[in-house]
C-alpha atoms as a PDB file:
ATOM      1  CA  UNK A   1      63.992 105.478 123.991  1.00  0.00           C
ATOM      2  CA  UNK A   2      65.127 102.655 121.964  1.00  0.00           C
ATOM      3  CA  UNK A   3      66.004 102.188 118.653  1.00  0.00           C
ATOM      4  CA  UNK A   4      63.983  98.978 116.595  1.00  0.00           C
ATOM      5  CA  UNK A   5      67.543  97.833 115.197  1.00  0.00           C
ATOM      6  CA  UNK A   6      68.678  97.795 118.924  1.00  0.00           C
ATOM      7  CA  UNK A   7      65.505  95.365 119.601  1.00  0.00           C
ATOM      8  CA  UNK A   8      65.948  93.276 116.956  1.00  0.00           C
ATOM      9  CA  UNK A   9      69.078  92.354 117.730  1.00  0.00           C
ATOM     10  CA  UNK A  10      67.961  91.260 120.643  1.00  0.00           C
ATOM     11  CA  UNK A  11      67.004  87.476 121.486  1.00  0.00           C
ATOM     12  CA  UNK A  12      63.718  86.316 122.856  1.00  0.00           C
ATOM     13  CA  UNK A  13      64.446  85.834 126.330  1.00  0.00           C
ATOM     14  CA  UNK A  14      65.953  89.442 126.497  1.00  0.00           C
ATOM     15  CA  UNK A  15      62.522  90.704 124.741  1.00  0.00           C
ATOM     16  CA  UNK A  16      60.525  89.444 127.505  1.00  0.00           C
ATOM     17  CA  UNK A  17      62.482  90.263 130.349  1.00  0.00           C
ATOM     18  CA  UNK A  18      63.031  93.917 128.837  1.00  0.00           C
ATOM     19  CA  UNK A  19      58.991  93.868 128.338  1.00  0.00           C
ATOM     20  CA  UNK A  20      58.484  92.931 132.193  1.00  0.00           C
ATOM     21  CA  UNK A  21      60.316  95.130 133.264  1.00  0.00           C
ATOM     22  CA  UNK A  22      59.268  98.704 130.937  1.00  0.00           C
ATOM     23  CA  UNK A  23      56.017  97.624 132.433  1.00  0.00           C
ATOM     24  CA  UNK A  24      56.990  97.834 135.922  1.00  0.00           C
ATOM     25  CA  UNK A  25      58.576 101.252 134.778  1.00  0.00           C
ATOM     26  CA  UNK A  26      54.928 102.161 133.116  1.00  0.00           C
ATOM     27  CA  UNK A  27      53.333 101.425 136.525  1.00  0.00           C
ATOM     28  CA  UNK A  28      55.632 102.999 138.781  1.00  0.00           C
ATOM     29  CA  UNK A  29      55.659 106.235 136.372  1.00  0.00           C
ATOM     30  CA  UNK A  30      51.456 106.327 136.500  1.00  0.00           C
ATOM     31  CA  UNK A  31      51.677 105.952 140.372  1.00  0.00           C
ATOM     32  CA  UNK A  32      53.688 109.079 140.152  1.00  0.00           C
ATOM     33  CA  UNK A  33      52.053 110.888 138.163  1.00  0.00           C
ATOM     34  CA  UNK A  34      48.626 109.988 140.296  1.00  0.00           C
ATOM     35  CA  UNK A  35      50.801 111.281 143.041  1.00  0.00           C
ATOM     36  CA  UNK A  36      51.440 114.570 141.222  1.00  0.00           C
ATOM     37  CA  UNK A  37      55.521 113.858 141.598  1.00  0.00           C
ATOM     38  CA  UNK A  38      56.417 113.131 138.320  1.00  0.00           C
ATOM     39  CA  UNK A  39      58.126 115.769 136.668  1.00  0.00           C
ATOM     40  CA  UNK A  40      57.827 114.761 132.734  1.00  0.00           C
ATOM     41  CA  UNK A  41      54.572 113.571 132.079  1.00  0.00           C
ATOM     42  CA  UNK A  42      55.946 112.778 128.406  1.00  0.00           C
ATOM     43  CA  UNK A  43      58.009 109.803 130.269  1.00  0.00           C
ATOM     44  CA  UNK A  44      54.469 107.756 130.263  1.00  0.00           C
ATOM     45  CA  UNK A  45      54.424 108.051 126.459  1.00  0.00           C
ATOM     46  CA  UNK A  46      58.426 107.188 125.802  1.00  0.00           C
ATOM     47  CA  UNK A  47      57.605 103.918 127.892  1.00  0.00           C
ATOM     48  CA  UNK A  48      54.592 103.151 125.989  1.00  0.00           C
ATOM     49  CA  UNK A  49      55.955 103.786 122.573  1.00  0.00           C
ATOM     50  CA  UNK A  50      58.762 101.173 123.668  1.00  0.00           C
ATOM     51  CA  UNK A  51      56.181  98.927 124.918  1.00  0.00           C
ATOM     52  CA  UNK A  52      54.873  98.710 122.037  1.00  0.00           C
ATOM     53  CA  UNK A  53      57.798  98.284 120.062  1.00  0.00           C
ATOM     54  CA  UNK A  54      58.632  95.225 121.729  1.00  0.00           C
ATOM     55  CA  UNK A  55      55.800  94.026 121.599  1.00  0.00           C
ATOM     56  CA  UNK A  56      55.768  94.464 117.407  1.00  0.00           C
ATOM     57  CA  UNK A  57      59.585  92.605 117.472  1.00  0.00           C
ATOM     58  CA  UNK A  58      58.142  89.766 119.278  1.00  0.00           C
ATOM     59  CA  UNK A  59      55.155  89.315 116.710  1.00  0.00           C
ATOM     60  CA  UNK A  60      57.529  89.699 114.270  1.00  0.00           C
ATOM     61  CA  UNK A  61      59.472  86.893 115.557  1.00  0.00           C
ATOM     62  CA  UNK A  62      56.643  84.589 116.460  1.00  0.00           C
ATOM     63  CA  UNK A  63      55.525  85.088 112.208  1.00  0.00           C
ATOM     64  CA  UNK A  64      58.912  84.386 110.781  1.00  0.00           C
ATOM     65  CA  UNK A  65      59.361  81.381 113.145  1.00  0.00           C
ATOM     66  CA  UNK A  66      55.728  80.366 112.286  1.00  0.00           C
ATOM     67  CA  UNK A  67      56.134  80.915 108.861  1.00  0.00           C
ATOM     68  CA  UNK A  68      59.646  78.918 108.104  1.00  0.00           C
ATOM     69  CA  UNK A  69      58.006  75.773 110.580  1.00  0.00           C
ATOM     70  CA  UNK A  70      55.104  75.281 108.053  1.00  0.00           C
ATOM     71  CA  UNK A  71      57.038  75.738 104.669  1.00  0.00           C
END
């Protein structure tokens, strides 16, 4: 799980490509546990949480650019 200071920290670029690639994780974790092999179901929601913190960052980052281009 990561932390939000560890995300801010980290540029655009790195955002997306972490973001592709926690949703491969996402889909290869619900294949498994379709597939009754994965052994911590509360994987799924780690990966989502992160998801979604990413996700937040990169709003965030979209606003403040947004914001200091029309001022």
């Amino acid at each position: 799980m990561m932390k939000a200071s560890e995300v801010r920290s980290m540029s655009s670029a790195e955002l997306e490509s972490k973001l592709t690639g926690l949703k491969k994780d996402l889909f290869y974790l619900r294949l498994q546990h379709a597939t009754n092999q994965l052994d911590n179901p509360l994987k799924i929601a780690d990966v989502k949480r992160d998801i979604a913190r990413i996700k937040t960052i990169i709003r965030e980052k979209e606003l403040a650019s947004g914001a200091s281009q029309s001022r």
